[in-house]
Structures are given as C-alpha cells and as structure tokens.
N, C-alpha and C. Protein backbone atom coordinates (compact mmCIF):
# COMPACT_ATOMS: atom_id res chain seq x y z
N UNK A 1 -135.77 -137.25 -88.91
CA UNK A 1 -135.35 -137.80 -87.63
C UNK A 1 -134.37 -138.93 -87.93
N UNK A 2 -133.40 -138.94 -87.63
CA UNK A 2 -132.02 -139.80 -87.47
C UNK A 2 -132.15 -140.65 -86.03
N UNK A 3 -132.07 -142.01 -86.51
CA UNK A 3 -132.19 -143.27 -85.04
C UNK A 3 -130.62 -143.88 -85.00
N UNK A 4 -129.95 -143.92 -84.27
CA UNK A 4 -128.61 -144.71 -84.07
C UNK A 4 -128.98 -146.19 -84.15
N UNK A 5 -128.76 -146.73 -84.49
CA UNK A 5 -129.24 -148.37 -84.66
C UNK A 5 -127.79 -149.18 -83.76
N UNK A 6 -127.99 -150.40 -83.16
CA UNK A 6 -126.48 -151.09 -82.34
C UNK A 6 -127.55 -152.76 -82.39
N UNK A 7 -125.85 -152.77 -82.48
CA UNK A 7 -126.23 -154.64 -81.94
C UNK A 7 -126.60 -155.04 -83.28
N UNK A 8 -127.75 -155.68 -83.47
CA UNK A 8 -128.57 -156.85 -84.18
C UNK A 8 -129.55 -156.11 -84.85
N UNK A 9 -130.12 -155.02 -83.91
CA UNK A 9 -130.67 -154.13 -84.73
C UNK A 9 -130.12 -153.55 -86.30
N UNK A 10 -128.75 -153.10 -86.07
CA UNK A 10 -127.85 -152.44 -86.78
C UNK A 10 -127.87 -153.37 -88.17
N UNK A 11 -127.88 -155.00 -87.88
CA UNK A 11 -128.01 -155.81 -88.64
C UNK A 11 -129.17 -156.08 -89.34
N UNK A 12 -130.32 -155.99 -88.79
CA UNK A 12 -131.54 -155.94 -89.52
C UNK A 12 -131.73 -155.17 -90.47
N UNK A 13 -131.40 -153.84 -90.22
CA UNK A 13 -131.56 -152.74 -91.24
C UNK A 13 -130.47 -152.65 -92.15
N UNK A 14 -129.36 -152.72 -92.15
CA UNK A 14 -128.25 -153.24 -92.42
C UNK A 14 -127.79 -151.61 -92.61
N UNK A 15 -127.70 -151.06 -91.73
CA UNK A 15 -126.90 -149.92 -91.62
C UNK A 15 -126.88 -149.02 -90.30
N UNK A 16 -125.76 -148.55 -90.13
CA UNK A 16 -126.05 -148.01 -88.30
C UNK A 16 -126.76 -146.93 -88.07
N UNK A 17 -127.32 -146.21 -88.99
CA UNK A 17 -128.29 -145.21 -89.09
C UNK A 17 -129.97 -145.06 -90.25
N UNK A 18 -130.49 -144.70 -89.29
CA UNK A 18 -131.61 -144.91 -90.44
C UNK A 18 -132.56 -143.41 -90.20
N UNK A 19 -133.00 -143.36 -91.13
CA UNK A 19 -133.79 -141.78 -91.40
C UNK A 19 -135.63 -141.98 -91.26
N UNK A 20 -135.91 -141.74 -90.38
CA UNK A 20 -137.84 -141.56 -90.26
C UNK A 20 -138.50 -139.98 -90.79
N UNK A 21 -138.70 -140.16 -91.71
CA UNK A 21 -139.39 -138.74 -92.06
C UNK A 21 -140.28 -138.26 -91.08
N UNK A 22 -140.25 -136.67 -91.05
CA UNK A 22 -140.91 -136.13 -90.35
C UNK A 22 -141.92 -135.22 -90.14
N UNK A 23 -142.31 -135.58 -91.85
CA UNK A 23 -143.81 -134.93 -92.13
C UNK A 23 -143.60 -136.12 -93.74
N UNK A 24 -145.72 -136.08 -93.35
CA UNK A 24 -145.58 -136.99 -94.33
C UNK A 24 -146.40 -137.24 -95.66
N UNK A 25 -145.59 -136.91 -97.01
CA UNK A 25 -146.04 -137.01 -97.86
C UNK A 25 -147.18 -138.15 -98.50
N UNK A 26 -146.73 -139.15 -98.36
CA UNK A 26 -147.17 -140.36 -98.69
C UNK A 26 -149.05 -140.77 -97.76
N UNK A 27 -149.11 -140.19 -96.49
CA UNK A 27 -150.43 -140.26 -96.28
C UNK A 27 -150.40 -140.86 -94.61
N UNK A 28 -149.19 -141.58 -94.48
CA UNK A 28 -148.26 -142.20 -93.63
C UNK A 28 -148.20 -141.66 -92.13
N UNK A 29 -148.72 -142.39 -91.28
CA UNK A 29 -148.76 -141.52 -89.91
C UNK A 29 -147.34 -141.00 -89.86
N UNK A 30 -146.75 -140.00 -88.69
CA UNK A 30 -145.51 -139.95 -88.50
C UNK A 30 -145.70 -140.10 -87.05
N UNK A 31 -144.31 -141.00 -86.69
CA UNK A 31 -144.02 -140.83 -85.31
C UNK A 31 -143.74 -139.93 -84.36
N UNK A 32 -144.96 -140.01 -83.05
CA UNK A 32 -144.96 -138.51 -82.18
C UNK A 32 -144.24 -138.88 -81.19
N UNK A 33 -144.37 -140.47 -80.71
CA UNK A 33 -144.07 -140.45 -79.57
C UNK A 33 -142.99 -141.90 -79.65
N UNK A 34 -142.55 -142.44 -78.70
CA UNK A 34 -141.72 -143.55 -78.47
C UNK A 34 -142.38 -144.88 -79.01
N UNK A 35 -143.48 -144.69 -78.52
CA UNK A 35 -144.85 -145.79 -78.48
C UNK A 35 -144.75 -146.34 -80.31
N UNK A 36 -145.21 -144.94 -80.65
CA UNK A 36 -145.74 -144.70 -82.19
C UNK A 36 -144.11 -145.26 -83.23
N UNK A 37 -143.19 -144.49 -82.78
CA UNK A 37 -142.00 -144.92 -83.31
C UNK A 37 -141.54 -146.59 -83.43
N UNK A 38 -141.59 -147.43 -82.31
CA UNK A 38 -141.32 -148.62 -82.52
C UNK A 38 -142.74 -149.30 -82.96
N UNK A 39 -143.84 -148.96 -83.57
CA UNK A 39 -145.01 -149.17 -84.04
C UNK A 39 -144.16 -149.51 -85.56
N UNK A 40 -143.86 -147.85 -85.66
CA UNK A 40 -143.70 -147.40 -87.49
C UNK A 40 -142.58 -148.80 -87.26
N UNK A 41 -141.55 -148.71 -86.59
CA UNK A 41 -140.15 -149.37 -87.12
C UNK A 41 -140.53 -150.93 -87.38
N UNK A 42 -141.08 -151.36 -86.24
CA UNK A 42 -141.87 -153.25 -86.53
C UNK A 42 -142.37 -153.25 -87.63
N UNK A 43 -143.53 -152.30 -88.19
CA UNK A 43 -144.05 -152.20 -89.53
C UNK A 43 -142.72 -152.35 -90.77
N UNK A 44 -142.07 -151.55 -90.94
CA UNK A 44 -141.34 -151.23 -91.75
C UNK A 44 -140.38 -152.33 -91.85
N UNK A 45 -139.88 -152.98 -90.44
CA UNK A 45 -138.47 -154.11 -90.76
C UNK A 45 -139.00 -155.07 -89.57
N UNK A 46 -140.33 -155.93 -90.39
CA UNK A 46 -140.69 -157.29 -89.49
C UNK A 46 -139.81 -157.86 -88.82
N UNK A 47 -138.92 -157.96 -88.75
CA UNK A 47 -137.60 -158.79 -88.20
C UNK A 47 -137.37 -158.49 -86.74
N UNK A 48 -137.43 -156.91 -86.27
CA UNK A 48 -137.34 -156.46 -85.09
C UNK A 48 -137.99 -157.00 -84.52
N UNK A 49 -139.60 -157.59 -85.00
CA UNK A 49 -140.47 -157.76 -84.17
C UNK A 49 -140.25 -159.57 -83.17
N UNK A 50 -139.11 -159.95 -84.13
CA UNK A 50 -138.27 -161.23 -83.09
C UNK A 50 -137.31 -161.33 -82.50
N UNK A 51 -137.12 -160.04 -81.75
CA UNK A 51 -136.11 -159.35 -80.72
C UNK A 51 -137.22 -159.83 -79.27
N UNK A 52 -136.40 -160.20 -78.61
CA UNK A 52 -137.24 -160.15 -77.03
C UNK A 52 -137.78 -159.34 -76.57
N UNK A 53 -136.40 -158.04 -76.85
CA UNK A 53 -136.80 -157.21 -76.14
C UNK A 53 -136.02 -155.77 -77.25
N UNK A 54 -136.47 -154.04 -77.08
CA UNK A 54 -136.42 -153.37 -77.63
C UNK A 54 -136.25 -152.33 -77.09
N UNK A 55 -135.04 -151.83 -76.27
CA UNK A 55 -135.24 -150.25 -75.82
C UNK A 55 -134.93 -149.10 -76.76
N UNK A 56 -135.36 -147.99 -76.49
CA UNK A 56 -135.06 -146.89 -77.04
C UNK A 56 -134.52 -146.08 -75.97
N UNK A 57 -133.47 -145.06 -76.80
CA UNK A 57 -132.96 -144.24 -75.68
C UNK A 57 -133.29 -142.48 -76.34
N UNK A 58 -133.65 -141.79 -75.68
CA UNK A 58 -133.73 -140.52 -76.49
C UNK A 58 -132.88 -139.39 -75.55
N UNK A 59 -132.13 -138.80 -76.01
CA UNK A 59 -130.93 -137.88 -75.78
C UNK A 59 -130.40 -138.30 -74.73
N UNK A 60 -129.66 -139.46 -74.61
CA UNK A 60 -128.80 -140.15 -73.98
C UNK A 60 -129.60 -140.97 -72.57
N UNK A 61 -131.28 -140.88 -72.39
CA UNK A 61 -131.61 -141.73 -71.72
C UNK A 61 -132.95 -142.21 -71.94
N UNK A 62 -133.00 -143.61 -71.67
CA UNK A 62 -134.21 -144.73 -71.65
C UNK A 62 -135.43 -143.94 -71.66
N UNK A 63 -136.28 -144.15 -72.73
CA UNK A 63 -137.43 -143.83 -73.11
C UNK A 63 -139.13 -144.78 -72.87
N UNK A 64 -139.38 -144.27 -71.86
CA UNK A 64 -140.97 -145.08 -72.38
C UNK A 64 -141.77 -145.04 -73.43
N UNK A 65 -142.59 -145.53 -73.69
CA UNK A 65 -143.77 -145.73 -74.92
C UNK A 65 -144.19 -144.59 -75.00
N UNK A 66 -144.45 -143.60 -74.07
CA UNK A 66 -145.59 -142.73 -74.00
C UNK A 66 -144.62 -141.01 -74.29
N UNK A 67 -143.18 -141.45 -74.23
CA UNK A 67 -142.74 -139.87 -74.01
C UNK A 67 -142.73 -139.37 -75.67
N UNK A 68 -142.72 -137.79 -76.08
CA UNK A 68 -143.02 -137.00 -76.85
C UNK A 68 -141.60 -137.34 -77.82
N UNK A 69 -141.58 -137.48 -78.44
CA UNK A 69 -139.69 -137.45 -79.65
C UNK A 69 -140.20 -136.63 -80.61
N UNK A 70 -139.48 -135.67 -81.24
CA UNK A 70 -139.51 -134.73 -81.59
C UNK A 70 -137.92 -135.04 -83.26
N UNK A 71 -137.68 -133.84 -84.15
CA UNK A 71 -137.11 -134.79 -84.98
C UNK A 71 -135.51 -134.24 -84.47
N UNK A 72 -135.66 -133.03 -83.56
CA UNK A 72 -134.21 -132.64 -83.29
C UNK A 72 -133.63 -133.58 -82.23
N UNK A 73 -134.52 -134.30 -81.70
CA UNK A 73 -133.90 -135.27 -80.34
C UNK A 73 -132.82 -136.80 -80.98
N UNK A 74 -131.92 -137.26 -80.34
CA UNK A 74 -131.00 -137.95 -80.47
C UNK A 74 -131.33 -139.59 -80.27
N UNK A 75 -131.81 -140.13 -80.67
CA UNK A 75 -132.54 -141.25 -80.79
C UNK A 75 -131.98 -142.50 -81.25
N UNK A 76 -131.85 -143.55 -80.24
CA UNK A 76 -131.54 -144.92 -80.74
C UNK A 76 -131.81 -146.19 -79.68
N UNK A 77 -131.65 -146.84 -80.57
CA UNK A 77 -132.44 -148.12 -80.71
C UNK A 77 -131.28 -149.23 -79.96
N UNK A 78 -131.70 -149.97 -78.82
CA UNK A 78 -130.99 -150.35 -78.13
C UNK A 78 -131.33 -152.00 -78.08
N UNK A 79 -131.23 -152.87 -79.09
CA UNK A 79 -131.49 -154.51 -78.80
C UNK A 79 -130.94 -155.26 -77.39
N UNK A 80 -131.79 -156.36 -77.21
CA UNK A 80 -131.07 -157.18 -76.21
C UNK A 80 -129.41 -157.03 -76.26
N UNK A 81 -128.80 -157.22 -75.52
CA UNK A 81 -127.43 -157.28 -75.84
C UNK A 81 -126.90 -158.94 -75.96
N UNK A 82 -127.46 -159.68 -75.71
CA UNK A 82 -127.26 -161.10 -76.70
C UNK A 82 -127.88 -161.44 -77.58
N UNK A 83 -128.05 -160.66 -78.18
CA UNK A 83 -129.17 -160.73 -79.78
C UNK A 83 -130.41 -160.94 -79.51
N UNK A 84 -131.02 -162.09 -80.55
CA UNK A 84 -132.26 -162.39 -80.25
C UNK A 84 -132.82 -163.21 -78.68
C-alpha cells in the first residue's frame, strides 16, 4: 500500500511517499481500516502524533476512522495546512 504524504507530513517522514506492507511477515498487525492505519503511522513516526489535526483521503475523498482501505486504493495523508 502506497500513502501520498503533503505538507509537514511529507517532512516528518522525509519523503513524499511511503510504503505500508500488506501482509505481514514480522507478526505486525496490518492496516484494515482508516482507524487502524493512522494507529500503525503514529506508532511508526511519533512526530505525527504533534499535528493537531490528521486527515486522510482515500481515492480522492475524506476518509473516516472506520472505512475499509484496501492496498489497491489511493491513499494520502493530509496535515493541517499551517503545519503544526
């Protein structure tokens, strides 16, 4: 699964794309849903977690916590737009 990263986000990770595996070797839940996804991502890059605020968009529109993402869907990560 491929996430578009923008803004500050883009800066945290320090690249405009980032890769979430989608089966998992390591023992490692994988992300099912929106919810679960910005779970894994706070885990992985503490830093997000001092963003105000955090949308996700999945195939070109705003995602709640609860909807299904899948690894063919188009996915990214939308920070405040004045940074932190």
């Amino acid at each position: 699964m491929t996430i578009l990263l923008f803004g500050i986000a883009k800066d945290i990770v320090g690249s405009p794309t980032l890769s979430v595996p989608t089966s998992s070797i390591t023992g490692k839940k994988i992300p099912k849903t929106v919810g679960e996804l910005k779970t894994f991502l706070s885990g992985t890059y503490p830093e997000l977690n001092k963003l105000s605020s955090m949308a996700v968009a999945v195939n070109h529109n705003y995602a709640e916590d609860h909807e299904i993402i899948n690894s063919y869907d188009e996915i990214a990560l939308i920070p405040p737009v004045n940074g932190r």
